[in-house]
Protein backbone atom coordinates (compact mmCIF):
# COMPACT_ATOMS: atom_id res chain seq x y z
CA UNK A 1 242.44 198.94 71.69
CA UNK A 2 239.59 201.84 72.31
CA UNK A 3 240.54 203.12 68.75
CA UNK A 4 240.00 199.65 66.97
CA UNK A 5 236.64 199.62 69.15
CA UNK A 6 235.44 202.08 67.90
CA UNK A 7 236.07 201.78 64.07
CA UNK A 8 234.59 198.47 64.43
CA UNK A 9 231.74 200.26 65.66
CA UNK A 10 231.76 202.33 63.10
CA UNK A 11 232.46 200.30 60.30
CA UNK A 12 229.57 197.76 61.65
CA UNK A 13 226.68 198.66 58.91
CA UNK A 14 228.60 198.78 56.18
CA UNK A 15 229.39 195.39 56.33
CA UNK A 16 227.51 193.57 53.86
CA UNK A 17 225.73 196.60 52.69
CA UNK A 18 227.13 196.09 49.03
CA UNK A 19 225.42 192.49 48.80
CA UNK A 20 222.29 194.50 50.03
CA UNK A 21 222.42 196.89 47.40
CA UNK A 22 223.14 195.03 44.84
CA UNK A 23 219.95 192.86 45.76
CA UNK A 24 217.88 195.70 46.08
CA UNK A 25 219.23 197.13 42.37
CA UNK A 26 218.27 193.82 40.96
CA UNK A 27 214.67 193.80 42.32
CA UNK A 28 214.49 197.58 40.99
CA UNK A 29 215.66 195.84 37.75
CA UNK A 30 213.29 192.89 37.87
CA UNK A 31 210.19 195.00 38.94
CA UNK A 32 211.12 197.48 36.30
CA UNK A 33 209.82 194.77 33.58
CA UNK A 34 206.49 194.07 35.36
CA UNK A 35 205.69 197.56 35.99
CA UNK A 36 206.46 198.13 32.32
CA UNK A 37 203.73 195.48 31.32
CA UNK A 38 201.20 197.51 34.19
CA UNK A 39 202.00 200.51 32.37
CA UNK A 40 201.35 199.54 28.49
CA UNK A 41 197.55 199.49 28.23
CA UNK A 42 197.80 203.31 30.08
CA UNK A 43 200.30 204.78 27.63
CA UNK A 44 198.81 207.53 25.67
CA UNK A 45 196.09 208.03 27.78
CA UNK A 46 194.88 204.56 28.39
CA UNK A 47 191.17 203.42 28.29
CA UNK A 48 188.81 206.53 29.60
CA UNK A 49 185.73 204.55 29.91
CA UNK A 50 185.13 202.08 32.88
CA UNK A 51 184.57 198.35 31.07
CA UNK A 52 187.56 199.17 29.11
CA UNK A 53 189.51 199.95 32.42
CA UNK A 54 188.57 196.71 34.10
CA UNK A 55 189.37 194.85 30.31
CA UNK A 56 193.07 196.55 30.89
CA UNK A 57 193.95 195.82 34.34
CA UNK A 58 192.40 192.17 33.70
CA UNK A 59 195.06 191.84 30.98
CA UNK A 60 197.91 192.63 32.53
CA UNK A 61 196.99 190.81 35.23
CA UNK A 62 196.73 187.30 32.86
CA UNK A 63 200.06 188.81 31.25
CA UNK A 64 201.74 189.03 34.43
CA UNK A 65 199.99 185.89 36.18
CA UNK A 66 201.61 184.03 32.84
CA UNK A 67 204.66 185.51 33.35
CA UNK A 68 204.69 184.40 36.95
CA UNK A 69 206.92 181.21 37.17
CA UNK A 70 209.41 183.29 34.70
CA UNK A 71 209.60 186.15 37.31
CA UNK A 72 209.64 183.32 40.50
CA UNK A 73 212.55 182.15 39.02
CA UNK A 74 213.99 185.16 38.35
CA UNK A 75 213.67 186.37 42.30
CA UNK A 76 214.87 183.23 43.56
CA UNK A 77 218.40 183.83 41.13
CA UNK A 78 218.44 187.09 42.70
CA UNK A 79 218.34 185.81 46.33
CA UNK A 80 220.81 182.80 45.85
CA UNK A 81 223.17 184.99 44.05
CA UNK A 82 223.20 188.25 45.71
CA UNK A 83 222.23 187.32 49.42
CA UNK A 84 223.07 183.42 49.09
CA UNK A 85 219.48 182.57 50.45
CA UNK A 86 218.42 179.54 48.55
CA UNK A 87 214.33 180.28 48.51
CA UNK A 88 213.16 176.46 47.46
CA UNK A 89 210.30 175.83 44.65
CA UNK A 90 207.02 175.50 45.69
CA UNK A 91 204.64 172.34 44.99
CA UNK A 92 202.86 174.57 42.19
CA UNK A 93 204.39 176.85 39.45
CA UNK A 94 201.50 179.52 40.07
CA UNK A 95 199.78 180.42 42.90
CA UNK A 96 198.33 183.33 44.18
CA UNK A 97 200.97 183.36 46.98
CA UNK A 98 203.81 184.45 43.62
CA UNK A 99 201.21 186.67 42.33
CA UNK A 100 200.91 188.33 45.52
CA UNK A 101 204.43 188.98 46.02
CA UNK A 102 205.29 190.14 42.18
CA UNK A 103 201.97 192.71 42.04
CA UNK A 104 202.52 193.75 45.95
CA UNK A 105 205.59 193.03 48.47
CA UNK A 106 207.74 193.05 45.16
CA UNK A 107 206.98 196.23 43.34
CA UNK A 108 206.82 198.20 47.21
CA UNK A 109 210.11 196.75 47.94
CA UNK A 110 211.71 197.75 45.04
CA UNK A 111 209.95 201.17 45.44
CA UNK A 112 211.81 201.04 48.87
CA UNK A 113 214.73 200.13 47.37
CA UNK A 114 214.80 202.91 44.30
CA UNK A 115 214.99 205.54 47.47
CA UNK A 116 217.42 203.69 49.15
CA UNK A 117 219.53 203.87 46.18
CA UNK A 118 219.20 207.42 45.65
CA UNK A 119 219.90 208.09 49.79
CA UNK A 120 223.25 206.27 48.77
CA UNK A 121 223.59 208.59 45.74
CA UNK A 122 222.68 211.94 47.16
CA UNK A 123 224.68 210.79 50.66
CA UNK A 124 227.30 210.23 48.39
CA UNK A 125 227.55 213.38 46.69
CA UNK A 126 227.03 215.23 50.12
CA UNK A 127 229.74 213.48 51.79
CA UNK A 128 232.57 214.14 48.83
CA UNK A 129 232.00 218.18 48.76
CA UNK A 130 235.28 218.95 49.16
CA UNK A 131 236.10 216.72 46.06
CA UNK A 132 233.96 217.77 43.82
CA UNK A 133 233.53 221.04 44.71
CA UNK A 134 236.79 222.44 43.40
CA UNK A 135 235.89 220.99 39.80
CA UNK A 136 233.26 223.54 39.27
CA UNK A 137 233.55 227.05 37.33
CA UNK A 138 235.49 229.45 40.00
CA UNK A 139 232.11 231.42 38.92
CA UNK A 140 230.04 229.10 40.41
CA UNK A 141 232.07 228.15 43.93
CA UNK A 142 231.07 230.04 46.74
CA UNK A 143 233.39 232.97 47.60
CA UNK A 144 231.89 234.07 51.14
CA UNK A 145 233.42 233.40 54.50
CA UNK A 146 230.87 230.88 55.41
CA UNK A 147 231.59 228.70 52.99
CA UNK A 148 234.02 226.13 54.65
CA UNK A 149 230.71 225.75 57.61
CA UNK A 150 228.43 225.34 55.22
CA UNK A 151 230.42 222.57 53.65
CA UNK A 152 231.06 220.93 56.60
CA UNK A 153 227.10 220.77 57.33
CA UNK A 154 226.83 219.18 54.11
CA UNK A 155 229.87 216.63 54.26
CA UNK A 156 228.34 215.54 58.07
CA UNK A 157 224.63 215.11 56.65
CA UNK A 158 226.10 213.17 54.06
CA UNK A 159 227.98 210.99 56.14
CA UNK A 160 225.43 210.33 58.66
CA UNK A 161 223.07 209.65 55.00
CA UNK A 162 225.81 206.74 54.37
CA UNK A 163 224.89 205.43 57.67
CA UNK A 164 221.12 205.76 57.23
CA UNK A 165 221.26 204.65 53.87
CA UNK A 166 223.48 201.44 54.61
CA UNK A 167 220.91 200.31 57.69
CA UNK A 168 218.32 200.76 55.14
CA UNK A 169 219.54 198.23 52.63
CA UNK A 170 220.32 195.56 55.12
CA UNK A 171 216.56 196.13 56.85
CA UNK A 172 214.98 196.51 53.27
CA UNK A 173 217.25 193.13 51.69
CA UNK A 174 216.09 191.29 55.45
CA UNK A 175 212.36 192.32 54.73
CA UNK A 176 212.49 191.17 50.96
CA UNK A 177 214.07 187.82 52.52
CA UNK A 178 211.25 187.01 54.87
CA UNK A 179 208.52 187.98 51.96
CA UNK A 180 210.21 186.06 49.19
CA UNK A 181 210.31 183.09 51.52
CA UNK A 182 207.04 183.15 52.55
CA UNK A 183 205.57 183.75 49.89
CA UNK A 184 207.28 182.43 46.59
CA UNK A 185 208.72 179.31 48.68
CA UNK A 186 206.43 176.55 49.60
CA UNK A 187 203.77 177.43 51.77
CA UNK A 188 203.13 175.76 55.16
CA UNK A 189 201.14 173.11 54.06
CA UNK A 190 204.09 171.44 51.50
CA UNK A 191 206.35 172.26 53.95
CA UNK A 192 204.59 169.59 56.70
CA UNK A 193 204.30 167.13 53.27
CA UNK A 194 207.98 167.40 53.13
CA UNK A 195 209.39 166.87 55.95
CA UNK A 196 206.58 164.10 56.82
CA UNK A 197 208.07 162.71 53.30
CA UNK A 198 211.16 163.13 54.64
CA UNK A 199 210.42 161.77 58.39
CA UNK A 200 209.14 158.51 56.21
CA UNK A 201 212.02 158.14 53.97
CA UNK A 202 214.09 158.76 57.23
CA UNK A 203 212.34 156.09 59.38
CA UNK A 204 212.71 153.66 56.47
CA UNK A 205 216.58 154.05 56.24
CA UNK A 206 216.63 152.75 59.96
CA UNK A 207 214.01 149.87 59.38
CA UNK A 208 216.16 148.94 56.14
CA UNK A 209 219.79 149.57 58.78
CA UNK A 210 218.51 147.83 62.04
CA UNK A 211 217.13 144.59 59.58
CA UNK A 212 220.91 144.64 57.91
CA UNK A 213 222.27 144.80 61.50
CA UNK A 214 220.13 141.64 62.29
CA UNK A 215 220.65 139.79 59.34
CA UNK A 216 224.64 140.69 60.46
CA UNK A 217 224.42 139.67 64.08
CA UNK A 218 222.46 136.29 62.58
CA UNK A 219 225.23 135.43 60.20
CA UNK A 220 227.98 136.17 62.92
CA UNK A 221 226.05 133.76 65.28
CA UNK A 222 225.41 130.96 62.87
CA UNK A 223 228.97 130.97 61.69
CA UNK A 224 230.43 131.71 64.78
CA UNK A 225 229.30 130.85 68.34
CA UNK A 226 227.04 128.19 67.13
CA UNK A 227 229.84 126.84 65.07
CA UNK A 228 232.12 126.87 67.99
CA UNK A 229 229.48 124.90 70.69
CA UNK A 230 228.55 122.08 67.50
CA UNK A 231 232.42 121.92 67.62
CA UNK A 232 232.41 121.61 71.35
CA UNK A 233 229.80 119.07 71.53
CA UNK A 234 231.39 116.99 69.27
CA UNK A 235 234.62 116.80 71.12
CA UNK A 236 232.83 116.30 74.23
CA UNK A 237 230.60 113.20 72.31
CA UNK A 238 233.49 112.07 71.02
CA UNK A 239 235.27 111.99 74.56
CA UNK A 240 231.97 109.95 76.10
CA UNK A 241 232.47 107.37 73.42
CA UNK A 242 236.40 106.79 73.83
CA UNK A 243 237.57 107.42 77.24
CA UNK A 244 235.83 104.56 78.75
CA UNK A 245 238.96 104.03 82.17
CA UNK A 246 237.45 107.73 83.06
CA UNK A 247 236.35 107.96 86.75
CA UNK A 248 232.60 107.70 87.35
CA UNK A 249 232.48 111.60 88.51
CA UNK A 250 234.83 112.65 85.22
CA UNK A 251 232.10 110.89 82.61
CA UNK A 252 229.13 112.55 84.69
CA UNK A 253 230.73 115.96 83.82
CA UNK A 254 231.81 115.46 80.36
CA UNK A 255 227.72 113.98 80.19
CA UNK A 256 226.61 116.66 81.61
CA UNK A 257 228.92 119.18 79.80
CA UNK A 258 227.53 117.55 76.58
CA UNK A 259 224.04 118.28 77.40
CA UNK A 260 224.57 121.65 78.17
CA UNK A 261 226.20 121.91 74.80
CA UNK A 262 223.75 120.62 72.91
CA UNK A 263 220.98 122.57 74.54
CA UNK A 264 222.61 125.69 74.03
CA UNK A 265 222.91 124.61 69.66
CA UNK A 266 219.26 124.79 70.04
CA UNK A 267 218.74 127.89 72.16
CA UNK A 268 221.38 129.36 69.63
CA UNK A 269 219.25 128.10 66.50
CA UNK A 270 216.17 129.46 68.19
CA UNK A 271 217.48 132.93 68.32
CA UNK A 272 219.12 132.87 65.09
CA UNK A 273 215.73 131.87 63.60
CA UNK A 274 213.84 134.78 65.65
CA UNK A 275 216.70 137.24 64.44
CA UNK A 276 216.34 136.74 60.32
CA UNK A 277 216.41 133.10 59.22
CA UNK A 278 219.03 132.25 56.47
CA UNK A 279 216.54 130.23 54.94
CA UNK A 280 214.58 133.51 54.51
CA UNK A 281 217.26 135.64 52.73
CA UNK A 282 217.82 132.30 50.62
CA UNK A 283 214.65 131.09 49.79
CA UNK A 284 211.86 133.04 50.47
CA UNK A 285 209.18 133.54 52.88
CA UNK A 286 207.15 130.62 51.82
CA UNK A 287 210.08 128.02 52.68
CA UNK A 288 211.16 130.07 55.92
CA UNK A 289 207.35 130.23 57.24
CA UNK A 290 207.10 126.64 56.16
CA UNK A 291 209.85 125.77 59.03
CA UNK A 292 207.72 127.73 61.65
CA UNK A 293 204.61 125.69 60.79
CA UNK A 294 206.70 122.24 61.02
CA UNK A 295 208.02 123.42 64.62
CA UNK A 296 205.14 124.42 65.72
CA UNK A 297 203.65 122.04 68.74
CA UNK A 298 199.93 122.23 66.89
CA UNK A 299 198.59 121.30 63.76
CA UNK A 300 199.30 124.78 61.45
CA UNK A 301 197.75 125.93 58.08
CA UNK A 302 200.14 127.20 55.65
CA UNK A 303 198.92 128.65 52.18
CA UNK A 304 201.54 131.42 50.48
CA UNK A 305 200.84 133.19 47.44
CA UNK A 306 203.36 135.56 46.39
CA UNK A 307 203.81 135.98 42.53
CA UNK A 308 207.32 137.67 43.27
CA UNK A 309 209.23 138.27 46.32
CA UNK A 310 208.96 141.87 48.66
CA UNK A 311 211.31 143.63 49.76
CA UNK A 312 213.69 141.99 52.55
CA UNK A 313 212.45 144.38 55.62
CA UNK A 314 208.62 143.55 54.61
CA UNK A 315 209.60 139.72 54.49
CA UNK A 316 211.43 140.33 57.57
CA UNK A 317 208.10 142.08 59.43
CA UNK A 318 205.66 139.34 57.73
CA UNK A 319 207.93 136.48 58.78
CA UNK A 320 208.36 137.91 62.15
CA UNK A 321 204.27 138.36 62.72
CA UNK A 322 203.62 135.21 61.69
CA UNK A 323 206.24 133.80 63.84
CA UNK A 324 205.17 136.05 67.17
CA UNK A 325 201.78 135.03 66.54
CA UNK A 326 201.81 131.30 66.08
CA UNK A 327 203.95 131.92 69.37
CA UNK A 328 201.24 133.58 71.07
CA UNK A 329 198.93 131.00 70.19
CA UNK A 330 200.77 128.30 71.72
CA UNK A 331 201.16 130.16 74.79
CA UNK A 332 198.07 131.49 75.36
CA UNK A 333 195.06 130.30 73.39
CA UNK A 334 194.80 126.66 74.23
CA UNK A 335 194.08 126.20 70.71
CA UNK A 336 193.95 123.04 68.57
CA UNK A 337 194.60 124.12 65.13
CA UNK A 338 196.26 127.30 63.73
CA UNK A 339 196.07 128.80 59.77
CA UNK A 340 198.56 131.06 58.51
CA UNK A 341 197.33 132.38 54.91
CA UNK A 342 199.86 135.13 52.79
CA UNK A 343 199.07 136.75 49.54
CA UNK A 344 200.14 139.65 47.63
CA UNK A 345 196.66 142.23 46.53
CA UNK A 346 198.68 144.84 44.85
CA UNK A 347 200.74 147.02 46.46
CA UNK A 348 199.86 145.26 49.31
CA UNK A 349 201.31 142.04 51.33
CA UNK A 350 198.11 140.48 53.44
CA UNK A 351 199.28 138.15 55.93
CA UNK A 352 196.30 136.76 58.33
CA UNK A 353 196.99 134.21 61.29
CA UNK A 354 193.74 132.56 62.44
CA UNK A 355 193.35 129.90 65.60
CA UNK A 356 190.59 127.98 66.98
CA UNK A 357 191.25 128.93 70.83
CA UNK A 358 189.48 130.11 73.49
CA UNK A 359 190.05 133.92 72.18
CA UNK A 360 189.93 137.21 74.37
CA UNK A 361 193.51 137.98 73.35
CA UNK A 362 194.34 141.73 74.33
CA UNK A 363 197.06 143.74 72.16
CA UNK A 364 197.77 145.67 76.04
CA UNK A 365 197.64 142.47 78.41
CA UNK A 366 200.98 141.80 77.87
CA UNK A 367 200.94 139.11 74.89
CA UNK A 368 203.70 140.47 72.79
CA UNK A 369 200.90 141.56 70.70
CA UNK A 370 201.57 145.12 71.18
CA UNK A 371 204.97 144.77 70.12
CA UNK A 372 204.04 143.10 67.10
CA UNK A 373 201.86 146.39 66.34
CA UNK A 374 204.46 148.04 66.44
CA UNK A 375 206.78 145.83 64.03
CA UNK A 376 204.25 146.24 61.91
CA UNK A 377 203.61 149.88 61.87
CA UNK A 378 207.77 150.64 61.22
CA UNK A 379 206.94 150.03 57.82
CA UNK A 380 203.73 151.69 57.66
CA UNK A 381 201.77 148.21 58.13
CA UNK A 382 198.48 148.15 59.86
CA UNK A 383 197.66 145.60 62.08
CA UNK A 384 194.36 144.48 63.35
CA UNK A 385 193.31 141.57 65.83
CA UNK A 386 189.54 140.02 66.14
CA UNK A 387 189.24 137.67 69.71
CA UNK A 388 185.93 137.73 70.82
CA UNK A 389 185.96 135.26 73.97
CA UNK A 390 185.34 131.77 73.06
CA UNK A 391 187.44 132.57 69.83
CA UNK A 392 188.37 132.53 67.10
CA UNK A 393 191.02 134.78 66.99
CA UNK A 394 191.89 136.32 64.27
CA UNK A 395 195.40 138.48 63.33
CA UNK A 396 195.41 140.72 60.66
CA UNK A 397 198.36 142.32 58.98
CA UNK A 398 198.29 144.87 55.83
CA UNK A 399 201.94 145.55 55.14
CA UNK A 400 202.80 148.15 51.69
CA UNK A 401 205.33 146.88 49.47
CA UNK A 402 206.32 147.89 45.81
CA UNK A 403 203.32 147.29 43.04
């Protein structure tokens, strides 16, 4: 057990240390094409006077900052396939964040990694002695005692150069990681824009799930519990009209039983209705807000102009603010006469609910108002509300919705 110990010890940083080399060849490889375009204008002695110096470097700098989405690609094939980091584009095909990294961290890296190559080489070499050794000209092999020490020095150094050298690709390949990422990756600022892009596709998956789940839960109720009490009530109707030799106390239960029933159909309906009308998914908003006008218990405004139809969750937000807030008016406003008004500007569905009460209505005194903000804001609504005391009051929606 000791002995396994200890090779695994031992065999520790070589593992993965040919994926590190082989990345660190590649970016020798890469930079070798860059530094060739550096070194062009200074072949054969290069400009000698100083305007025709800064006319060179400013050259290969437009050469190389042309070249740049070329050699970003290039890097990123070299991570994905040799380390199996996938470095993601950036927003922009250029920056100065790529140009950094392919006229700095990338040719110094690959400097790095040209010595680390020849520590494995030369390591190499010093480790084998005894291999190679006997393949030169007797001549040329040493002949003096001290040979077989001296050999051993060299086979040790080069063993403990194998070590060195295989620590030194997987710090150099670790280094290049962090670089490359930061620098030909997206920088900070596209990384917040995507994962606020992907918060808000996120949050509108469970908008889109929860108003499926309550368009669900509303079918299930209309065609099954309040099918089964319109079922009851008619039995128990049905037994009120016929059994007339019932005992007094029997028809005051099956009367009472009755009511019950029937009141519970409409406290049913009610809910179903709050939930997601089925007049709503079938016909539109204009017919389902036309239904909550007609119940209301004051005289209510309707006007609807919608060219074409949103999306189901927006109809579902816009059909439950109007329906909260001609709620809230009833309860609270003492008002005499309510407008609703709904229009499509755009990319944008306005729905305002106006009433003639006594006003001072507070989103955070307990109204359902701040609820309704919230509705609203799920689907990256904004909502507004204008109740000076004495009224009017004055509920505006903005909710976004496909152009």
């Amino acid at each position: 057990m000791q002995i396994s110990g200890v090779l695994t010890v031992l065999r520790r940083p070589f593992e993965g240390a040919g994926r590190a080399v082989a990345h660190l060849a590649g970016g020798v490889l890469v930079q070798l094409g860059a530094l060739l375009v550096m070194a062009v204008p200074w072949l054969n002695g290069g400009p000698t006077r100083a305007l025709s110096c800064l006319v060179a470097v400013a050259v290969t700098v437009g050469v190389l900052a042309a070249a740049c989405p070329l050699l970003t690609r290039a890097q990123r094939a070299r991570f994905a396939a040799r380390l199996g980091v996938e470095i993601p584009a950036a927003g922009r095909s250029w920056s100065w964040r790529q140009q950094g990294y392919h006229l700095a961290a990338g040719p110094a890296i690959a400097l790095g990694g040209a010595c680390v190559l020849l520590l494995w080489a030369a390591s190499a070499v010093a480790a084998t002695v005894y291999v190679w050794v006997w393949a030169l000209p007797p001549e040329t092999r040493p002949a003096h005692l001290g040979y077989a020490v001296q050999a051993g020095y060299l086979t040790a150094a080069g063993l403990a150069g194998l070590y060195g050298a295989a620590w030194l690709s997987g710090a150099l390949a670790r280094l290049d990681t962090r670089a490359a990422t930061a620098r030909l990756g997206p920088s900070r600022a596209e990384l917040l824009e995507q994962r606020v892009e992907e918060v808000t596709e996120s949050r509108a998956g469970v908008v889109d799930a929860a108003d499926a789940e309550r368009r669900r839960i509303e079918r299930d109720l209309h065609d099954g519990a309040q099918q089964r009490l319109v079922s009851m009530a008619v039995n128990l109707g049905l037994a009120k009209a016929t059994l007339k030799d019932l005992p007094d106390e029997a028809r005051q239960v099956i009367e009472e039983a009755h009511r019950e029933a029937k009141e519970a159909i409409e406290e049913l309906s009610n809910l179903v209705r709050g939930l997601h009308p089925a007049v709503l998914e079938d016909r539109g908003l204009d017919a389902a807000l036309s239904g909550v006008a007609e119940r209301a218990p004051l005289p209510v405004g309707l006007r609807v102009d919608l060219a074409e139809r949103p999306s189901p969750t927006v109809e579902a937000v816009a059909y439950f603010v109007v329906s909260e807030a001609l709620a809230n008016v009833v309860k609270h406003a003492r008002a005499h006469r309510a407008d609703v008004r709904v229009e499509r500007r755009g990319g944008i569905l306005l729905v305002v609910v106006t009433d003639d009460g006594v006003g001072g209505a507070d989103p955070e005194g307990g109204s359902g108002l701040a609820g309704l903000a919230k509705r609203v804001a799920s689907v990256d609504g904004t909502f507004s509300i204008s109740s000076p005391a004495g009224g009017p009051t004055v509920v505006t929606v903005e909710l976004p919705c496909a152009p």
